[in-house]
Protein backbone atom coordinates (compact mmCIF):
# COMPACT_ATOMS: atom_id res chain seq x y z
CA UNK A 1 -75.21 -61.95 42.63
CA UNK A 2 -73.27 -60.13 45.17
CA UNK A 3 -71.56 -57.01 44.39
CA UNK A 4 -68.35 -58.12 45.37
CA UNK A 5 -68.14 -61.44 43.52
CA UNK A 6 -69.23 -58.60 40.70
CA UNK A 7 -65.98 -56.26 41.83
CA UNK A 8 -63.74 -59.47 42.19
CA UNK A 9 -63.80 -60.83 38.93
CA UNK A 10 -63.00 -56.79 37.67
CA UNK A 11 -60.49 -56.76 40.00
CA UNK A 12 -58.65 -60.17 39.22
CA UNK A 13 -59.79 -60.46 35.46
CA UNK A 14 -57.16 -63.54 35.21
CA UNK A 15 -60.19 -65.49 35.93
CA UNK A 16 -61.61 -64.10 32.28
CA UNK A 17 -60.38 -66.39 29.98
CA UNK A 18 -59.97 -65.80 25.87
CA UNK A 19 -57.90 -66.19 23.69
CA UNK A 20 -54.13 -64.55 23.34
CA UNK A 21 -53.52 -62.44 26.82
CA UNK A 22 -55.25 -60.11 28.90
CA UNK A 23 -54.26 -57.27 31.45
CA UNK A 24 -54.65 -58.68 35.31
CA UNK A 25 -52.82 -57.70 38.49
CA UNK A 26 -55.32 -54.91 38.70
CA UNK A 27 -54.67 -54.26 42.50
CA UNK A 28 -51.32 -53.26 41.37
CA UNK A 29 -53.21 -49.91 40.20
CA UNK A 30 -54.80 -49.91 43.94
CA UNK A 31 -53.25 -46.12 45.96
CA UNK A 32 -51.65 -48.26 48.55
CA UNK A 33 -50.29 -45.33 50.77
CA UNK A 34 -52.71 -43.21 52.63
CA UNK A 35 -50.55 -39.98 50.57
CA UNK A 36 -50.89 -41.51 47.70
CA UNK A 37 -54.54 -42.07 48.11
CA UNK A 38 -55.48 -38.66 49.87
CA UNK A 39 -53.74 -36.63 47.24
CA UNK A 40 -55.25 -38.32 44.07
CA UNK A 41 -51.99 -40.06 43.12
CA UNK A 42 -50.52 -36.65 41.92
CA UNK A 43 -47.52 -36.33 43.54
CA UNK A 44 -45.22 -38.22 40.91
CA UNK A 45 -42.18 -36.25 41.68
CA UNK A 46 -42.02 -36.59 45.29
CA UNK A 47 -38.50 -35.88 46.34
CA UNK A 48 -37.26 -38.75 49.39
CA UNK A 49 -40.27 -40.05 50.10
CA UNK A 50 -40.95 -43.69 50.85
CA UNK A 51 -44.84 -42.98 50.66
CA UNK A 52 -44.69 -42.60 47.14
CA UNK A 53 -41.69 -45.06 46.03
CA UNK A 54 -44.83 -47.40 44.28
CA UNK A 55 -45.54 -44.28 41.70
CA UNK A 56 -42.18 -43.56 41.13
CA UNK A 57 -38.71 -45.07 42.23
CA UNK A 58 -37.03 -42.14 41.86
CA UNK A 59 -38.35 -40.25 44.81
CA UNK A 60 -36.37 -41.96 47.38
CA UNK A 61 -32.56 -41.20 45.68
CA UNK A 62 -31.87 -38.84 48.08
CA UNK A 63 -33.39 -40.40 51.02
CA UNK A 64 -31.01 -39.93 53.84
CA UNK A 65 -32.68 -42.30 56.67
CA UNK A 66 -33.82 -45.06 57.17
CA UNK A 67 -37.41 -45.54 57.54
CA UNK A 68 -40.65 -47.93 57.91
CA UNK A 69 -43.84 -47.60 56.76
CA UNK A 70 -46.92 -49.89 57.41
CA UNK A 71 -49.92 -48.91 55.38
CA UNK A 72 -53.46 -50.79 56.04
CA UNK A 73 -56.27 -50.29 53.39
CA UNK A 74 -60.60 -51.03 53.75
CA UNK A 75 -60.92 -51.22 50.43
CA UNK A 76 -65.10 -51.36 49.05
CA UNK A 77 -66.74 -55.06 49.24
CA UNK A 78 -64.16 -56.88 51.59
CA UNK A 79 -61.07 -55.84 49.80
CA UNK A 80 -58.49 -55.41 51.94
CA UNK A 81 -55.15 -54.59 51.14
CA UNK A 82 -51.67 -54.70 53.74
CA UNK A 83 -48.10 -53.23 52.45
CA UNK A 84 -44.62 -53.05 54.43
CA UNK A 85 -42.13 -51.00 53.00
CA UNK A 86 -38.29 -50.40 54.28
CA UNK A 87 -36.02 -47.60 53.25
CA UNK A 88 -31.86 -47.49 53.76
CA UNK A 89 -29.70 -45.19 52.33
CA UNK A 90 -26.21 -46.52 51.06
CA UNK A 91 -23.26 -44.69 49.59
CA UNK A 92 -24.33 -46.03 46.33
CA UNK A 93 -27.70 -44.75 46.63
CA UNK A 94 -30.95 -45.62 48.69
CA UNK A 95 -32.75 -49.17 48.71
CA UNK A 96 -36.19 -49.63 49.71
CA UNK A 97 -38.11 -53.17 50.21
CA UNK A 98 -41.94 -53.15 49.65
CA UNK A 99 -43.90 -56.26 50.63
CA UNK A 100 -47.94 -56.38 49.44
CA UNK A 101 -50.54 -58.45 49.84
CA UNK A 102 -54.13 -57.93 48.49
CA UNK A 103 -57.09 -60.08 49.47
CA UNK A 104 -60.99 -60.64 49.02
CA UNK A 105 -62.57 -63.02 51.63
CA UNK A 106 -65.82 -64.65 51.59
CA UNK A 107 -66.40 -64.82 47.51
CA UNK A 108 -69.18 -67.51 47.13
CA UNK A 109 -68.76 -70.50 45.34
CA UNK A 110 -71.39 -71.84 42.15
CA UNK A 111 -71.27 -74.68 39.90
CA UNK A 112 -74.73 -74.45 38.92
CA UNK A 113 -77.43 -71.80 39.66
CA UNK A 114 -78.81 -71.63 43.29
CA UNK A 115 -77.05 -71.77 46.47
CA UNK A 116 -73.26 -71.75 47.04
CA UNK A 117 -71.38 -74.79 47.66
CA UNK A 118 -68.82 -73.33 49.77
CA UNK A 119 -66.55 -70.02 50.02
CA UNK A 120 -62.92 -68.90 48.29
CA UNK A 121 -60.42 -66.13 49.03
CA UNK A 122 -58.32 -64.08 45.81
CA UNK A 123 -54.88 -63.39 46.76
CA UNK A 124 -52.46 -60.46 45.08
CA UNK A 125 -49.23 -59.83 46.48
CA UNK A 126 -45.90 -58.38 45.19
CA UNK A 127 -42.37 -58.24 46.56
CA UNK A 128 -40.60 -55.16 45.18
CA UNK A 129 -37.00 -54.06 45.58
CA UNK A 130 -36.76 -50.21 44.80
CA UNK A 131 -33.16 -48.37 43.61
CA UNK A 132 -32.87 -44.59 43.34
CA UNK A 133 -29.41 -42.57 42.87
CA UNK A 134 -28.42 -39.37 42.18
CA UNK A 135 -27.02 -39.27 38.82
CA UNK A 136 -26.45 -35.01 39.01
CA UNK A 137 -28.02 -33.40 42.36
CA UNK A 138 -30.69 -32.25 39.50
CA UNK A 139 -31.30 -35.92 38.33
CA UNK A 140 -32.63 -38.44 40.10
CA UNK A 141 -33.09 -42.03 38.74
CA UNK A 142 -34.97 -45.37 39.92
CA UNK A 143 -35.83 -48.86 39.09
CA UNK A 144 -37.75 -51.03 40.69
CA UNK A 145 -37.97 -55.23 40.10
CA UNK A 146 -41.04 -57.07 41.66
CA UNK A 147 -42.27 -60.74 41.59
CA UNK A 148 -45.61 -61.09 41.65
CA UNK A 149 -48.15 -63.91 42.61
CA UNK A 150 -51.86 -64.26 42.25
CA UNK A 151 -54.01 -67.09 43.59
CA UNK A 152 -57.86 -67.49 42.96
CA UNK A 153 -59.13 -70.89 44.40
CA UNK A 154 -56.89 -73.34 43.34
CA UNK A 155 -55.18 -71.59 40.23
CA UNK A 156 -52.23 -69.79 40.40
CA UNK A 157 -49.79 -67.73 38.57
CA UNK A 158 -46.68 -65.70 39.54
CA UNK A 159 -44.33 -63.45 37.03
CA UNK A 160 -42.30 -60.38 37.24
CA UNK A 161 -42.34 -57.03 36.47
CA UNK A 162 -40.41 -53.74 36.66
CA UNK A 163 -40.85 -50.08 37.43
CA UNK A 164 -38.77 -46.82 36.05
CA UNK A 165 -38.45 -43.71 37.05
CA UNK A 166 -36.77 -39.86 36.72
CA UNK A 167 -36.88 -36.48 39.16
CA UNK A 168 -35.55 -33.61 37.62
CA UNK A 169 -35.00 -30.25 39.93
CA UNK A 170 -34.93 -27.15 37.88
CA UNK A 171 -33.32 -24.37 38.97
CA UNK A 172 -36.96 -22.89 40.28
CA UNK A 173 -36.71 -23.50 44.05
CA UNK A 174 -39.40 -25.46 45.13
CA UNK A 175 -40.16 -26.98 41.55
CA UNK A 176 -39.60 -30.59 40.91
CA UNK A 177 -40.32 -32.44 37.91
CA UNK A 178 -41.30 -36.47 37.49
CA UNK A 179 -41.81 -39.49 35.07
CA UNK A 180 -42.65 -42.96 35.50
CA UNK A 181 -43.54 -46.29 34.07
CA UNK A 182 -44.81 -48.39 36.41
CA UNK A 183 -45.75 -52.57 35.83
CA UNK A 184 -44.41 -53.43 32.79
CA UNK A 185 -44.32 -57.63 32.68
CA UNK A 186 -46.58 -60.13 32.90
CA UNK A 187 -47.66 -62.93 34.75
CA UNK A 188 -47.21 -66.69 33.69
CA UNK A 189 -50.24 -68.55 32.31
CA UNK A 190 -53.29 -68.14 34.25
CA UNK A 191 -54.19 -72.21 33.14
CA UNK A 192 -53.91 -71.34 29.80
CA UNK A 193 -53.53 -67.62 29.37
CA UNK A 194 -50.57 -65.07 29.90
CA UNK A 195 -51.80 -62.15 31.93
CA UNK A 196 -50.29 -58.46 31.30
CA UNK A 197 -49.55 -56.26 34.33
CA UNK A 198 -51.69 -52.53 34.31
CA UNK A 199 -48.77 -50.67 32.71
CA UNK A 200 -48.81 -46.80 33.71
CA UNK A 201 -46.62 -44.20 32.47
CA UNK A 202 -47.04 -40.83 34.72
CA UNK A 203 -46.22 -37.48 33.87
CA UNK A 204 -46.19 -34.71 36.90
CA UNK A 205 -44.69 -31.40 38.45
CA UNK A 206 -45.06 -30.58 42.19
CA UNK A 207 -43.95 -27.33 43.76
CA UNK A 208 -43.25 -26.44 47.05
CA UNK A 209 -43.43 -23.46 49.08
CA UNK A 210 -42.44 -22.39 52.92
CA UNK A 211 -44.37 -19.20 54.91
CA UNK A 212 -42.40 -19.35 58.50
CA UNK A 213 -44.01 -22.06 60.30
CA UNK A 214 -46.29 -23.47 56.99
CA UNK A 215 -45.55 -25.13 54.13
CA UNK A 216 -47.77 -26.17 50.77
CA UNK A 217 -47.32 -28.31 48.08
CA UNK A 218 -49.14 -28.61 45.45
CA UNK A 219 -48.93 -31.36 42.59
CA UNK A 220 -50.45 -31.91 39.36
CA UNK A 221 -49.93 -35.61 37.00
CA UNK A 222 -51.04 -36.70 33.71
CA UNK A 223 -51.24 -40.96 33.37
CA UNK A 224 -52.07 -43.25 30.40
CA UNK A 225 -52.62 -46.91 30.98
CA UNK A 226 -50.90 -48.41 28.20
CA UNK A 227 -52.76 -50.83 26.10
CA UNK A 228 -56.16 -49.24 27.22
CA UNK A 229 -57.88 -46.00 26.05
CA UNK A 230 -57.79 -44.66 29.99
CA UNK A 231 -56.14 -41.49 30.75
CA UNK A 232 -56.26 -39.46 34.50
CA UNK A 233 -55.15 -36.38 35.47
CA UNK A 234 -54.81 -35.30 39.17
CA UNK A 235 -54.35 -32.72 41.08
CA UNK A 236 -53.55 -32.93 44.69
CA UNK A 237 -52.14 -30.74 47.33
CA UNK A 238 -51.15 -30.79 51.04
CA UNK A 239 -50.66 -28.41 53.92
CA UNK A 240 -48.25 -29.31 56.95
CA UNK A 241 -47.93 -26.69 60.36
CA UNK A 242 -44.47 -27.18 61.86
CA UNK A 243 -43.71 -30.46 59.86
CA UNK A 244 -46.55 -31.77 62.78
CA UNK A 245 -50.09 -31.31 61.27
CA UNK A 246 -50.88 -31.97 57.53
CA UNK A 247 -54.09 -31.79 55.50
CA UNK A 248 -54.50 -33.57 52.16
CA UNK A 249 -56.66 -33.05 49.56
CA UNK A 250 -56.85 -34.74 46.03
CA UNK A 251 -58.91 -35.22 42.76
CA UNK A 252 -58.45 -37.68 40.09
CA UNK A 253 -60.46 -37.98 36.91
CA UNK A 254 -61.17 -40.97 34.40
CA UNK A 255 -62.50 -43.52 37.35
CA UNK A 256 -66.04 -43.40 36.94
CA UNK A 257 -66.93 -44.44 40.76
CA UNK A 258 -64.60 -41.74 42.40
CA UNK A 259 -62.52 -38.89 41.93
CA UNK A 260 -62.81 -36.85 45.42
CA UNK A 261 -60.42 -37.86 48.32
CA UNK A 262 -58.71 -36.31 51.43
CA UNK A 263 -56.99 -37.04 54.60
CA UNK A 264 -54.40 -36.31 57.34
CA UNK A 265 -51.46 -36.78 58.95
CA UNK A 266 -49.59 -36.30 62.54
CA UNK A 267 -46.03 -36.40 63.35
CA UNK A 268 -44.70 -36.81 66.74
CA UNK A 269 -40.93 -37.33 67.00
CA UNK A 270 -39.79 -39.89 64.52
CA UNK A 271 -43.23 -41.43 64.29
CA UNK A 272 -46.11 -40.64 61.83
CA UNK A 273 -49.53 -41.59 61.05
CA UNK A 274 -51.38 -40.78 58.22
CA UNK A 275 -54.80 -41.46 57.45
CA UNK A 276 -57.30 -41.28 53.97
CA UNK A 277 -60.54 -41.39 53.59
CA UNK A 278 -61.72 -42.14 49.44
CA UNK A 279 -65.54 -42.06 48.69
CA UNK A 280 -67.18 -44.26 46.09
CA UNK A 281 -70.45 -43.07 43.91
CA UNK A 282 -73.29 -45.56 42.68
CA UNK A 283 -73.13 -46.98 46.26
CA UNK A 284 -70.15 -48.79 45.98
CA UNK A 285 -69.04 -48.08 49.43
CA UNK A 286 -65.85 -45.81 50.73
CA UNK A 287 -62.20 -46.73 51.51
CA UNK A 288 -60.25 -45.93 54.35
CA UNK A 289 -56.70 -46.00 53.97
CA UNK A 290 -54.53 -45.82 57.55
CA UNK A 291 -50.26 -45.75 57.80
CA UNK A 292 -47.67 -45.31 60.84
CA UNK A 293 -44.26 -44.45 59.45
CA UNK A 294 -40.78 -44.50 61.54
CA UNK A 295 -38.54 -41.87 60.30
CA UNK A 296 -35.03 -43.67 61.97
């Protein structure tokens, strides 16, 4: 059997049934920004950035601009993955829109051993609507609704679920503090089983610091998936010349097939591209992860 009918039925475990419920919407754990991705998910407290809104709402309270960011992923085995996210500030605090899709193409179809009758896609995609205000300018909250829909030949299920989210800035410049809990819902019955979303709660610190023209940031995160034994801890840093040239670098541990990742970015003007590049052990493949972002 192919590798990636293999991966798919990992990746949309909906298609397991048992009895009682199950955890599905895997691809919601997916890094779906190439910063995200580059910098081994680390960077939890992430003051007004849209790039990380998905790990925790909070980080875009104090966004004053609007922006758009368009993020294409190569995922391993045909798994490709497309997100569109919009930021506004208001007086009231700053909104930001996410739209995601997830797909595998090509998965072979069997209803007895031998050849395959035909071909199916999998489909997961999420709308998200993400809320961050400054509550002190120390505290920094977020939430973050999202319906949900997953489609694997002809079954189908859609549900809801919600993210959380705090930034605390103690009084050490260049030190901010985050906390998140990310998926919590569920999806209606899968035919005849309710599907749990990958709940994460994330635990981080990044600090920042400025040399004339340079400026570093480092980040470290602790995250438990809730209902599972997993635990990950990151650590992840970047390196920008002239807010114009950035290098990424990033490790994450408790995923057996990688850990390692890295990547760039450019800025020219009010436009910037990012790009990540995530390698896979046991042959599994590598991702590629590419962005272009419109800071209004």
């Amino acid at each position: 059997m192919k590798l990636k009918i293999i991966l798919s039925l990992v990746l949309f475990p909906s298609l397991l049934l048992s009895q009682g419920s199950s955890q599905g919407a895997v691809s919601l754990k997916f890094p779906i920004t190439p910063f995200v991705a580059a910098t081994g998910e680390s960077f939890v407290a992430d003051p007004t950035a849209l790039q990380s809104v998905l790990i925790n709402p909070a980080n875009i309270a104090s966004c004053a601009n609007y922006g758009v960011l368009f993020s294409h992923t190569e995922w391993i085995q045909d798994i490709r993955t497309e997100c569109l996210s919009i930021a506004a500030p208001f007086s009231i605090g700053s909104f930001a829109l996410t739209i995601e899709n997830t797909s595998v193409d090509g998965l072979e179809l069997r209803s007895i051993p031998g050849p395959a009758v035909g071909t199916f896609n999998a489909q997961s995609a999420f709308f998200q609507l993400s809320y961050g205000v400054e509550v002190t300018p120390d505290i920094h909250i977020g939430i973050a609704p999202k319906y949900l829909y997953e489609k694997i030949l002809v079954d189908e299920a859609t549900g809801y679920g919600m993210d959380a989210g705090v930034l605390y800035m103690p009084p050490l410049d260049g030190l901010s503090l985050g906390c998140s809990v990310t998926n919590m819902g569920s999806l209606a019955a899968f035919r005849n089983e309710r599907v749990d979303l990958p709940t994460q709660i994330r635990l981080g610190g990044t600090y920042a610091i400025n040399i004339n023209f340079l400026m570093f940031r480092v980040a470290t995160a602790y995250s438990s998936e809730l209902g599972t034994a997993t635990k990950h801890y990151s650590i992840g840093g970047e390196a920008s010349y002239d807010h114009t040239i950035t290098m990424r670098v990033g490790y994450q541990t408790g995923i057996d097939t990688r850990g390692f990742s890295a990547g760039m970015g450019i800025r020219y003007s009010i436009i910037t591209i990012d790009y990540a590049y995530v390698p896979f052990s046991q042959q599994v493949g590598n991702s590629h992860l590419i962005s272009i972002g419109f800071n209004l």
